[in-house]
Protein backbone atom coordinates (compact mmCIF):
# COMPACT_ATOMS: atom_id res chain seq x y z
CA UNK A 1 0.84 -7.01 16.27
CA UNK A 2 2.46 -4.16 18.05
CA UNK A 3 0.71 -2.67 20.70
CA UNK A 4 -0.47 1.14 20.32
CA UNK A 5 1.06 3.81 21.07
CA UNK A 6 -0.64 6.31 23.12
CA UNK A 7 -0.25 9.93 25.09
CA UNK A 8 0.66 11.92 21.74
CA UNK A 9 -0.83 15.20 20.77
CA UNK A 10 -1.96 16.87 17.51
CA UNK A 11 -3.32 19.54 16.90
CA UNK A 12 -7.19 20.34 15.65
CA UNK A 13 -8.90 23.48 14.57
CA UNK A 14 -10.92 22.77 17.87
CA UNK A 15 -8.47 21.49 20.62
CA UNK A 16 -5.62 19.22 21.14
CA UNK A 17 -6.86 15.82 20.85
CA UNK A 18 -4.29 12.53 22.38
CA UNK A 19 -3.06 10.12 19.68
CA UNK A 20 -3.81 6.27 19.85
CA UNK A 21 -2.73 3.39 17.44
CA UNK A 22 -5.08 2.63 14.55
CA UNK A 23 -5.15 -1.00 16.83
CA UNK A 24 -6.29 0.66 19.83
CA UNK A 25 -9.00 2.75 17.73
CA UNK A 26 -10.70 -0.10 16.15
CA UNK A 27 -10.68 -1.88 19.44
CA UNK A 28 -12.43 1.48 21.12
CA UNK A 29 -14.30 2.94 18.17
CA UNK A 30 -14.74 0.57 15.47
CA UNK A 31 -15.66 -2.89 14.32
CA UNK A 32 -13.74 -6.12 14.87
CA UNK A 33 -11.63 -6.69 11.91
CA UNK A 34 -13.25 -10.35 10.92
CA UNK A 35 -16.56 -8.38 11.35
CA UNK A 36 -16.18 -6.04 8.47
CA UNK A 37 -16.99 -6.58 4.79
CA UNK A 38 -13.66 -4.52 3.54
CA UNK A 39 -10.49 -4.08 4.54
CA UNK A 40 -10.86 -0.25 3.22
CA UNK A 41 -13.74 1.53 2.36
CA UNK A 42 -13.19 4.83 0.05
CA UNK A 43 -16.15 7.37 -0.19
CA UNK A 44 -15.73 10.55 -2.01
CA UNK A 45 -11.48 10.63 -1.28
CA UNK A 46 -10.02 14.30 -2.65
CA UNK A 47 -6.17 14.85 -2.45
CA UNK A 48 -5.18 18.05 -2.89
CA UNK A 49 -1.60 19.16 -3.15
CA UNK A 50 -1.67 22.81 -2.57
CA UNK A 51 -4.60 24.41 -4.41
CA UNK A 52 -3.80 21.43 -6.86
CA UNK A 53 -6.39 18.59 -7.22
CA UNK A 54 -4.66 15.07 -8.00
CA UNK A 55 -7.54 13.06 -7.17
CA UNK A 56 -11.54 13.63 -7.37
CA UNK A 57 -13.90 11.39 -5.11
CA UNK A 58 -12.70 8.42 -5.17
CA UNK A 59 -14.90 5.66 -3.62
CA UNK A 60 -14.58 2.25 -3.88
CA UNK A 61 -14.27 -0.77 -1.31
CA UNK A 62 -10.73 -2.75 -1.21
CA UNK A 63 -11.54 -6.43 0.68
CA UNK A 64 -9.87 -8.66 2.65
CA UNK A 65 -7.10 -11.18 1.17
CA UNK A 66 -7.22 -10.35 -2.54
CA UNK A 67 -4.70 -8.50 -4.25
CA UNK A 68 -6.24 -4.75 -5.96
CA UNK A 69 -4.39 -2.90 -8.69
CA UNK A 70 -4.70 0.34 -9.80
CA UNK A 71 -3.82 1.24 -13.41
CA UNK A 72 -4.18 3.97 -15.39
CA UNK A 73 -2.03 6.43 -17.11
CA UNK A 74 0.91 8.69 -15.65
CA UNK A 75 -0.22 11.46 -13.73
CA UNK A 76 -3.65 9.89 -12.75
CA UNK A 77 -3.49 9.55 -9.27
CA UNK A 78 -3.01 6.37 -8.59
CA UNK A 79 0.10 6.51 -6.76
CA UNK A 80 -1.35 9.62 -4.84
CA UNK A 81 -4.13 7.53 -3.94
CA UNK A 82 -2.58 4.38 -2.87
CA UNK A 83 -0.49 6.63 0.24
CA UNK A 84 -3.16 8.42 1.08
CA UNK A 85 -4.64 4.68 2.59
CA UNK A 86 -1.37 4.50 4.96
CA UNK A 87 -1.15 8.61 5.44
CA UNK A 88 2.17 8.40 3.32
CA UNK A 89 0.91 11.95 1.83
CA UNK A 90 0.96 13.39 5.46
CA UNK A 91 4.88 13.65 4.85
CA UNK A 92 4.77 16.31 1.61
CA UNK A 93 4.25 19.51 2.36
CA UNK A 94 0.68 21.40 1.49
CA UNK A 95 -1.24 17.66 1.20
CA UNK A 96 -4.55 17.08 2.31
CA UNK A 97 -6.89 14.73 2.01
CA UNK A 98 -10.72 15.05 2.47
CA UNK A 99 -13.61 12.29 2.06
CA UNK A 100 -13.53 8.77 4.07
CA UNK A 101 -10.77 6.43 3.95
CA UNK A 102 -12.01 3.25 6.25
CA UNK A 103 -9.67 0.83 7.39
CA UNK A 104 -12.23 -2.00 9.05
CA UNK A 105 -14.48 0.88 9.39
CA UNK A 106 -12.15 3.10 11.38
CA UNK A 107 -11.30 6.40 9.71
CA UNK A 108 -7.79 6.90 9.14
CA UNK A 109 -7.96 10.72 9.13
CA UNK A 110 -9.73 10.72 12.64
CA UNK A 111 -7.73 13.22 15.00
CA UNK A 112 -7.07 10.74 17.70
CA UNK A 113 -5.22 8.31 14.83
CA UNK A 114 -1.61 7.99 15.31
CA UNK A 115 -0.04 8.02 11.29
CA UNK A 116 3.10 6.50 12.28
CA UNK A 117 1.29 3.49 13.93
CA UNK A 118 -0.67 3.45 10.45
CA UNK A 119 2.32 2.42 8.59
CA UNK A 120 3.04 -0.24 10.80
CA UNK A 121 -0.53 -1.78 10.45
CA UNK A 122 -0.65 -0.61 6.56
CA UNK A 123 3.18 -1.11 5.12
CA UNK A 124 4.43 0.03 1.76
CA UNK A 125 6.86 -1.46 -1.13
CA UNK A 126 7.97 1.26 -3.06
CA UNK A 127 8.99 1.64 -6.92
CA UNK A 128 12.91 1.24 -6.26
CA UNK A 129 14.16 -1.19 -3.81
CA UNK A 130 15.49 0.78 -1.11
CA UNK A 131 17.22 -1.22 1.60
CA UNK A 132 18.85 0.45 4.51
CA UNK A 133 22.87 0.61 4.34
CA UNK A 134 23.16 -1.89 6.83
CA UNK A 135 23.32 -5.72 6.96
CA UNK A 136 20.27 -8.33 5.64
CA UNK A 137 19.58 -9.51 8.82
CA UNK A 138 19.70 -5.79 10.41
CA UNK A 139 17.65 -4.73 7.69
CA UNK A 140 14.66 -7.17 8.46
CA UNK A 141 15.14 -6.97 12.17
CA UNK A 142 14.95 -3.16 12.22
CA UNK A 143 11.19 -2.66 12.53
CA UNK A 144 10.68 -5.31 15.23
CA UNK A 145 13.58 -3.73 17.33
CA UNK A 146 12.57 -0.27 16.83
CA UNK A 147 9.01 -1.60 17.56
CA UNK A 148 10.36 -3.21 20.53
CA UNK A 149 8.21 -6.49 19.78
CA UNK A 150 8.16 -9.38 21.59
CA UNK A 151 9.76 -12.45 20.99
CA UNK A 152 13.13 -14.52 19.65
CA UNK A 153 14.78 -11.69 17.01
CA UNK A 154 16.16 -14.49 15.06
CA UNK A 155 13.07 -16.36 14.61
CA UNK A 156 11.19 -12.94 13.47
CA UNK A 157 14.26 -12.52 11.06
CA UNK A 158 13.86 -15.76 9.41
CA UNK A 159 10.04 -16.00 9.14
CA UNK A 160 10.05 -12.89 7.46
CA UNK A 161 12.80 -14.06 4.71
CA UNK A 162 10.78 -17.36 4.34
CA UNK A 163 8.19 -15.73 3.91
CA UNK A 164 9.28 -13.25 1.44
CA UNK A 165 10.52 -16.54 -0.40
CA UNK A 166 14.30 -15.01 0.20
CA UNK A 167 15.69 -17.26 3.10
CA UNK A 168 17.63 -20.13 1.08
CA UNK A 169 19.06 -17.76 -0.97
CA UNK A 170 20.92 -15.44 2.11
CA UNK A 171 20.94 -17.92 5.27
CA UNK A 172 24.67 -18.69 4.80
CA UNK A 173 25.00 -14.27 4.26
CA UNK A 174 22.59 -12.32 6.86
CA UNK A 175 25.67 -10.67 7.84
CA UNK A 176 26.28 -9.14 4.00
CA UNK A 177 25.54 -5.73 3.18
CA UNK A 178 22.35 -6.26 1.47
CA UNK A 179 23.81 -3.36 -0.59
CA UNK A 180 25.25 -6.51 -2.43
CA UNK A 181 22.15 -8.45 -3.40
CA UNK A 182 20.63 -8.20 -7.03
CA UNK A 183 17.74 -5.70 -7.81
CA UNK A 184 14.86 -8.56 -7.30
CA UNK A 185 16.94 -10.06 -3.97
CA UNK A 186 16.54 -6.06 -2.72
CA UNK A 187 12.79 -5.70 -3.35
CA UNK A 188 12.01 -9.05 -1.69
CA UNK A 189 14.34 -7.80 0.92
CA UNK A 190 12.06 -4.80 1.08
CA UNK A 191 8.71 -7.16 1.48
CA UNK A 192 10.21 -9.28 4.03
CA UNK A 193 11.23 -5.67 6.20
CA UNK A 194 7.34 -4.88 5.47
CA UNK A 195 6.00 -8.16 7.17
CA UNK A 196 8.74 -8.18 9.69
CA UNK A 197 6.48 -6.04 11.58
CA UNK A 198 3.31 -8.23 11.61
CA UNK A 199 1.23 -5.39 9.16
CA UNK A 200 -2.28 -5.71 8.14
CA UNK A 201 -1.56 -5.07 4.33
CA UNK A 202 1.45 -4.37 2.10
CA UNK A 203 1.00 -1.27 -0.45
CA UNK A 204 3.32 -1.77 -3.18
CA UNK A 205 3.99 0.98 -5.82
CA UNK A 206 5.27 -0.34 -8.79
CA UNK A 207 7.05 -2.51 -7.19
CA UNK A 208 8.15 -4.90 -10.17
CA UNK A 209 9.60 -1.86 -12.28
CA UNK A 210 12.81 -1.83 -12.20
CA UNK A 211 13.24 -5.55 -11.78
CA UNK A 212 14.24 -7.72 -15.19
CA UNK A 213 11.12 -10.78 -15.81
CA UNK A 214 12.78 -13.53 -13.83
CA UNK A 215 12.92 -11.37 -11.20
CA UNK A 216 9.53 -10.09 -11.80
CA UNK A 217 7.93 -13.24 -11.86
CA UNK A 218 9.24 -13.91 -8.57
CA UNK A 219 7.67 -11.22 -6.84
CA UNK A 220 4.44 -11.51 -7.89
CA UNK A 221 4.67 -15.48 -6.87
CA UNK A 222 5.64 -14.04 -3.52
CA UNK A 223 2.31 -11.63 -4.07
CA UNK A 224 -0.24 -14.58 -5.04
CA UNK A 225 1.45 -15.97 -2.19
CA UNK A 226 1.34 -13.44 0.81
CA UNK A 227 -2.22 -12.78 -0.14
CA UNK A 228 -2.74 -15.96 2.13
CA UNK A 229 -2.22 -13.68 4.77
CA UNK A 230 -2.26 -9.74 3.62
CA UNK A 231 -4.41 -7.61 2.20
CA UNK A 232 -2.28 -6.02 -0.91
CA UNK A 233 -2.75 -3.40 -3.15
CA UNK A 234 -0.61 -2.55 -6.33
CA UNK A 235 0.08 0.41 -8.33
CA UNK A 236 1.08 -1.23 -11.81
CA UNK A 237 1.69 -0.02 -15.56
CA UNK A 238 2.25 -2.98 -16.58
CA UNK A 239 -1.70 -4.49 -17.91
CA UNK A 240 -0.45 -8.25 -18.11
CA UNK A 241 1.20 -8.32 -14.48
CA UNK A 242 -2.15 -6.75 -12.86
CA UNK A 243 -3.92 -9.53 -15.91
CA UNK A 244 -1.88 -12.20 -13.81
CA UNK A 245 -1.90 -11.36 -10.09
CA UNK A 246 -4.65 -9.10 -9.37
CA UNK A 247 -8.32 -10.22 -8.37
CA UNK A 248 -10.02 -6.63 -8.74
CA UNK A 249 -8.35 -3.81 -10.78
CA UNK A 250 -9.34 -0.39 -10.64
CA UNK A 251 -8.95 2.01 -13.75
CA UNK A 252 -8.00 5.56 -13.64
CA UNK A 253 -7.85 8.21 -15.97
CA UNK A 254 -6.76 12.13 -15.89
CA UNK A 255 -9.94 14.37 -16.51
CA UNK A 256 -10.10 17.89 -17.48
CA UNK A 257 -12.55 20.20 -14.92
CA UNK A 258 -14.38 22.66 -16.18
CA UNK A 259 -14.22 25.49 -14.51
CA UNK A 260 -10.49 25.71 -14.67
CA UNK A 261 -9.77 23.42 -17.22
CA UNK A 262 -7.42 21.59 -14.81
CA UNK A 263 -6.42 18.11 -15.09
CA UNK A 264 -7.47 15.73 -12.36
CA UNK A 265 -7.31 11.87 -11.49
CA UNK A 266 -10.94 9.84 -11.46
CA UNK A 267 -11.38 6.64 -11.16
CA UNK A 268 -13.30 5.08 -13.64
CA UNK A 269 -14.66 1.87 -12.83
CA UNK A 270 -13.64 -1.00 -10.41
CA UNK A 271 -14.62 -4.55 -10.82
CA UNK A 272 -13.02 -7.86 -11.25
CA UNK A 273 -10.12 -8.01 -13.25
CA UNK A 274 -11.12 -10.50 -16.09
CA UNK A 275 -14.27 -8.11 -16.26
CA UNK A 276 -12.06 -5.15 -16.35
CA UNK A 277 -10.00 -6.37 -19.04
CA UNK A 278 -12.50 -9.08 -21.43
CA UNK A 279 -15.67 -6.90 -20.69
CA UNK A 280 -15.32 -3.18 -19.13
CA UNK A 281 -18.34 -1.36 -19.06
CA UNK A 282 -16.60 2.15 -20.06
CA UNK A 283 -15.41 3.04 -23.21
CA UNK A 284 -12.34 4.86 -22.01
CA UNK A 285 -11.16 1.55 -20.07
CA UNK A 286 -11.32 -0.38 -22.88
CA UNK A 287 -9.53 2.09 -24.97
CA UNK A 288 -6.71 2.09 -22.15
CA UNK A 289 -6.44 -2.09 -21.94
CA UNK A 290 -6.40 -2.57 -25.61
CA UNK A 291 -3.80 0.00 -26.06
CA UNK A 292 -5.36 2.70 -28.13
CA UNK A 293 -4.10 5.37 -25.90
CA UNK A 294 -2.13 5.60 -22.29
């Protein structure tokens, strides 16, 4: 993993506190990663954008080597929820978020927490496969030479791509535009620039939804896969791909509040997914599964 980067400042209502890696922090303030029950621990999370709410205390506890997907209908705050455990929302203007987000029992909204160095530890897949305009092999070497990690380039290239099940398909092309893959070739592209850098876990927002089903199946191989080795969790619509890949799911629904009748993401309930979808214990989760609304 890289090392940490230190000697940054931000800036607190109190003083100017220095930056370090999230690695450095839980090596100075927190547990030791094979020490802690979770991966991340949620306890009352609020994202605000604005004076908006998008998400009301949130808790729940995401662990180690399974694969957690959130569900729910548009506009519930899932996708708000799942940046906010890699600082993503840091980047749009007026966010905040408020509550405890624990990564192995460090708290990623600390003021001495570096939120670049989070999204090396804590990557993301996004909805649409977004390669850079450059070539395959550039595109999965980028992180590690921006990163300036140690070790043989080509072997870091290649393990990723095997990895991300994509190497016997581009070994005889690294030097291609990877502008010129197909849609699912791009998003596997995408995982294998994720792991290139030697994260933690791998986010992934939707990641399957603009792919057609054979390439859809192959991702979420690679998923069942990778979580071997990664911590992942998925922001899905569709019920029977978090059905087959996930081993918790977490259901969310908009809420009205009362005092200004605005509409706000909850979670519901969290538990394993066959219980989640043969046996929820809320009415409005099995109303959402089934189909009768969402």
């Amino acid at each position: 993993m890289p090392k940490a980067t230190t000697g940054d400042v931000v800036s607190t209502e109190d003083q100017a506190v220095p930056t370090v890696g999230v690695t450095a922090a839980l090596n100075e303030d927190g547990p030791a990663r094979e020490q802690t029950v979770n991966t991340f621990e949620l306890h009352k999370v609020n994202v605000h954008y604005g004076d908006m709410l998008a998400v009301k205390d949130v808790s729940l506890d995401i662990p180690h080597n399974q694969i957690t997907a959130f569900i729910g209908p548009s506009g519930c705050g899932k996708s708000t929820l799942l940046r906010s455990l890699n600082r993503m929302n840091d980047l749009i203007p007026g966010a905040r978020v408020s509550g405890d987000v624990l990564y192995h029992g460090v708290n990623m909204y600390g003021p001495k927490i570096d939120p670049v160095q989070v999204r090396t530890v804590i990557g993301m897949v996004f909805q649409k496969p977004n390669p850079f305009p450059k070539s395959i092999y550039d595109n999965v070497a980028f992180g590690p030479r921006i990163l300036k990690m140690k070790g043989n380039l080509d072997d870091m290239v290649e393990s990723s791509l095997r990895r991300a099940a994509l190497w016997d398909e581009v070994k005889d092309r690294l030097k291609d535009n990877a502008f010129g893959m197909s849609g699912g070739q791009q998003q596997r592209l995408c995982i294998a620039r994720a792991i290139a850098v030697q994260p933690d876990v791998i986010l992934m927002d939707e990641p399957c939804s603009a792919l057609d089903p054979v390439s859809t199946g192959k991702v979420e191989d690679l998923m069942l896969e990778l979580k071997k080795e990664y911590t992942i969790v998925i922001v899905t619509h569709n019920m029977q791909q978090a059905a087959r890949v996930s081993d918790l799911t977490a259901f969310f629904t908009v809420a009205a509040m009362d005092q200004t009748n605005s509409r706000t993401g909850v979670l519901v309930e969290m538990d394993e997914t066959r219980n989640i979808f043969s046996n929820p214990k809320d009415e409005r989760t099995a109303n959402y599964v089934t189909g009768k609304f969402g």
